[in-house]
Protein backbone atom coordinates (compact mmCIF):
# COMPACT_ATOMS: atom_id res chain seq x y z
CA UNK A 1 -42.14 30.69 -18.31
CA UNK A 2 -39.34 28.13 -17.88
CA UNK A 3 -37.00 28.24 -15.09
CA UNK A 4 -33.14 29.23 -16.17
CA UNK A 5 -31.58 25.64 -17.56
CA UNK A 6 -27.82 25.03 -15.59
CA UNK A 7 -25.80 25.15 -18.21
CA UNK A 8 -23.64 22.16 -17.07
CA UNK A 9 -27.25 20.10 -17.61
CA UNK A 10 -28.81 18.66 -20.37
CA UNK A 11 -32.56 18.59 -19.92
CA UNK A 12 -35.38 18.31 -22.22
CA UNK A 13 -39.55 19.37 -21.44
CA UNK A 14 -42.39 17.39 -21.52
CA UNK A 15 -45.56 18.70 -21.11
CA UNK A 16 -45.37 20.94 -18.47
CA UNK A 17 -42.78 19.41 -16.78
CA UNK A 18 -38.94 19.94 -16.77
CA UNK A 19 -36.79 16.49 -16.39
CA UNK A 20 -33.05 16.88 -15.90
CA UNK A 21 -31.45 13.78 -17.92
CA UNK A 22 -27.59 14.32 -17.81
CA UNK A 23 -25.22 16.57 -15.80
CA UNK A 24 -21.64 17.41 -16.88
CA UNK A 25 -19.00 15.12 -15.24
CA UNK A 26 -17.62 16.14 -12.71
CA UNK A 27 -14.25 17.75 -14.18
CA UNK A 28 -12.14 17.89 -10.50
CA UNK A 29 -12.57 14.27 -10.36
CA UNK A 30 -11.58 13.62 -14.05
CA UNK A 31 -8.39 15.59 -13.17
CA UNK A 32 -7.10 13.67 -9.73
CA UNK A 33 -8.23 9.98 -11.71
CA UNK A 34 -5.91 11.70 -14.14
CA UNK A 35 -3.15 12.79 -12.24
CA UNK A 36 -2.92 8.52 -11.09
CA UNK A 37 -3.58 7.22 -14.53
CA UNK A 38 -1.74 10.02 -16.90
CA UNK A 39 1.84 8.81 -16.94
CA UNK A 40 0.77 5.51 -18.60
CA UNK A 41 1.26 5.74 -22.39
CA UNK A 42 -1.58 2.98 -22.84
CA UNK A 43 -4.35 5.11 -20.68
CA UNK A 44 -6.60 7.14 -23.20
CA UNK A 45 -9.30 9.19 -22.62
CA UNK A 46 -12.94 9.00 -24.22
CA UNK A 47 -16.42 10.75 -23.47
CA UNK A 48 -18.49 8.22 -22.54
CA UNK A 49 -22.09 7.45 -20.49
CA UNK A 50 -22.26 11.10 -20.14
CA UNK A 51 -18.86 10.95 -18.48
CA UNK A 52 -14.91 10.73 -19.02
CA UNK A 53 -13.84 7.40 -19.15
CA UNK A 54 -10.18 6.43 -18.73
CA UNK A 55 -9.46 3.33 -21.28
CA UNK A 56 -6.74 0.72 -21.11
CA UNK A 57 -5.79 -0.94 -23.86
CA UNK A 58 -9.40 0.15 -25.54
CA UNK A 59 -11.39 -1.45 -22.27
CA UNK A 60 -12.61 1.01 -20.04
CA UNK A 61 -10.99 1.23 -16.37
CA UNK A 62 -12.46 3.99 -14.59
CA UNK A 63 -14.22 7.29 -15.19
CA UNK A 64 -16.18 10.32 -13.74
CA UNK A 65 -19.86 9.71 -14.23
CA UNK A 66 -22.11 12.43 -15.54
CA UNK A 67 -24.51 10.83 -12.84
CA UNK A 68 -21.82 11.68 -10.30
CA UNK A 69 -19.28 10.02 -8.59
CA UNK A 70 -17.30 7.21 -10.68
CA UNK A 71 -18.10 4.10 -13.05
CA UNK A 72 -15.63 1.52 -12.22
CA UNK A 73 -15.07 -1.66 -14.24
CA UNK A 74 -13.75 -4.70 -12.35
CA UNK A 75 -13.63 -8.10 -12.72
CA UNK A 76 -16.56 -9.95 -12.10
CA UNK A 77 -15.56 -12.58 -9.86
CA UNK A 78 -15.33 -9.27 -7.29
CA UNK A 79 -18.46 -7.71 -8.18
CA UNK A 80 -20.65 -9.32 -5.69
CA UNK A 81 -18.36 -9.02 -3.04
CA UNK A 82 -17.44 -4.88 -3.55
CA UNK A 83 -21.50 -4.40 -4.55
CA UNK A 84 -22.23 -5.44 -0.94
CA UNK A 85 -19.89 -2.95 0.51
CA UNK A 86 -21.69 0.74 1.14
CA UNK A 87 -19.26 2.02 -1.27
CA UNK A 88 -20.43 0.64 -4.42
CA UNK A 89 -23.78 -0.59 -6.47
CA UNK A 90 -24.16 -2.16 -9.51
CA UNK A 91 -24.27 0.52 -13.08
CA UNK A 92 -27.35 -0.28 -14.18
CA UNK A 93 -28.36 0.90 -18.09
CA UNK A 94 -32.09 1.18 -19.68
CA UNK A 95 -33.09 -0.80 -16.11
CA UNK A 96 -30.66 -3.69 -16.21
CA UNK A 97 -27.89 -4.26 -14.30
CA UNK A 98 -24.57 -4.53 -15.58
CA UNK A 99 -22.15 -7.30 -13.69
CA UNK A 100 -18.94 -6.17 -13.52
CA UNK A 101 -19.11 -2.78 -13.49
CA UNK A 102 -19.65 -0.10 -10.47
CA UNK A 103 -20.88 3.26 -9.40
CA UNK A 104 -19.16 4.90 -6.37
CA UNK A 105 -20.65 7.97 -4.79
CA UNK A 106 -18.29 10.74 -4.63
CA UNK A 107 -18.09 10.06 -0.63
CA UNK A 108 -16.34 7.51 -1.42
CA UNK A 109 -13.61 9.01 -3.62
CA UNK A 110 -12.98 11.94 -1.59
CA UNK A 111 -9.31 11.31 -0.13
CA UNK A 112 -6.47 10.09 -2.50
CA UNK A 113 -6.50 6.58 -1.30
CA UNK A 114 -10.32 6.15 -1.30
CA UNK A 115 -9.77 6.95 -4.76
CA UNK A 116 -6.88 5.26 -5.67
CA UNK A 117 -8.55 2.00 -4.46
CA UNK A 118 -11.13 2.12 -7.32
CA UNK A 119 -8.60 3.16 -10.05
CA UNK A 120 -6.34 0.55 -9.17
CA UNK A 121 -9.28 -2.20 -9.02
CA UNK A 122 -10.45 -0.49 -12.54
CA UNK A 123 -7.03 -0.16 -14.08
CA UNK A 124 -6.24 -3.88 -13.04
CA UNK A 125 -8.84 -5.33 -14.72
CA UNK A 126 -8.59 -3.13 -17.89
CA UNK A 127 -5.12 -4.42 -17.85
CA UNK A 128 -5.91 -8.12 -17.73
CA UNK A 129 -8.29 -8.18 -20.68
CA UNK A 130 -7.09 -8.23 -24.32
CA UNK A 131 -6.26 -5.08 -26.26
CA UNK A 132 -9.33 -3.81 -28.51
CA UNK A 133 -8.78 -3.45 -32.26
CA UNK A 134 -9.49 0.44 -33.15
């Protein structure tokens, strides 16, 4: 018999075993990134990796992972330096890693100015690149 599914996961079987390969976003976070972000008539919001990804402009900024914690874009010249901090590591999709953009764990976006440091450094950046045609 197969064990009760969470019903904030995704999950598929194989064989005989059960592999968990998304969870919801967390939706607490998604609301305090939007309380910072939400007066700013250029700040949409998208589903996105899983997550809720706050967009600038089209380019994504920040958002609450559905790994956990947030994905953080920033601007590259500061990757290496915030990727050596024990705040962040590189996202990393199908194996590769992605320069320029971040994952913070949750620990580190607890209080409102742990996580207003990684909106601002997402919005920022989101900012400084050109608009995306829809």
């Amino acid at each position: 018999m197969r064990p009760p599914i969470p019903a904030a996961m995704t999950s598929i079987w194989l064989s005989r075993a059960f592999i968990v390969t998304s969870m919801a976003y967390d939706e607490a976070l998604a609301d305090r990134i939007r309380e910072m972000v939400g007066g700013d008539p250029l700040v949409t919001e998208q589903k996105m990796f899983g997550g809720l990804a706050f967009l600038i402009g089209g380019n994504m900024a920040v958002g609450a992972s559905g790994q956990g914690g947030l994905l953080v874009r920033v601007d590259p010249i500061k990757f290496h330096e915030l990727v050596a901090t024990p705040a962040a590591r590189p996202m990393e999709m199908r194996g590769r890693s992605m320069k320029g953009w971040l994952r913070v764990d949750s620990d580190h976006a607890r209080t409102r100015e742990q996580l207003a440091m990684w909106v601002d450094l997402g919005t920022s950046y989101a900012r400084s690149l050109p608009a995306r045609r829809k």
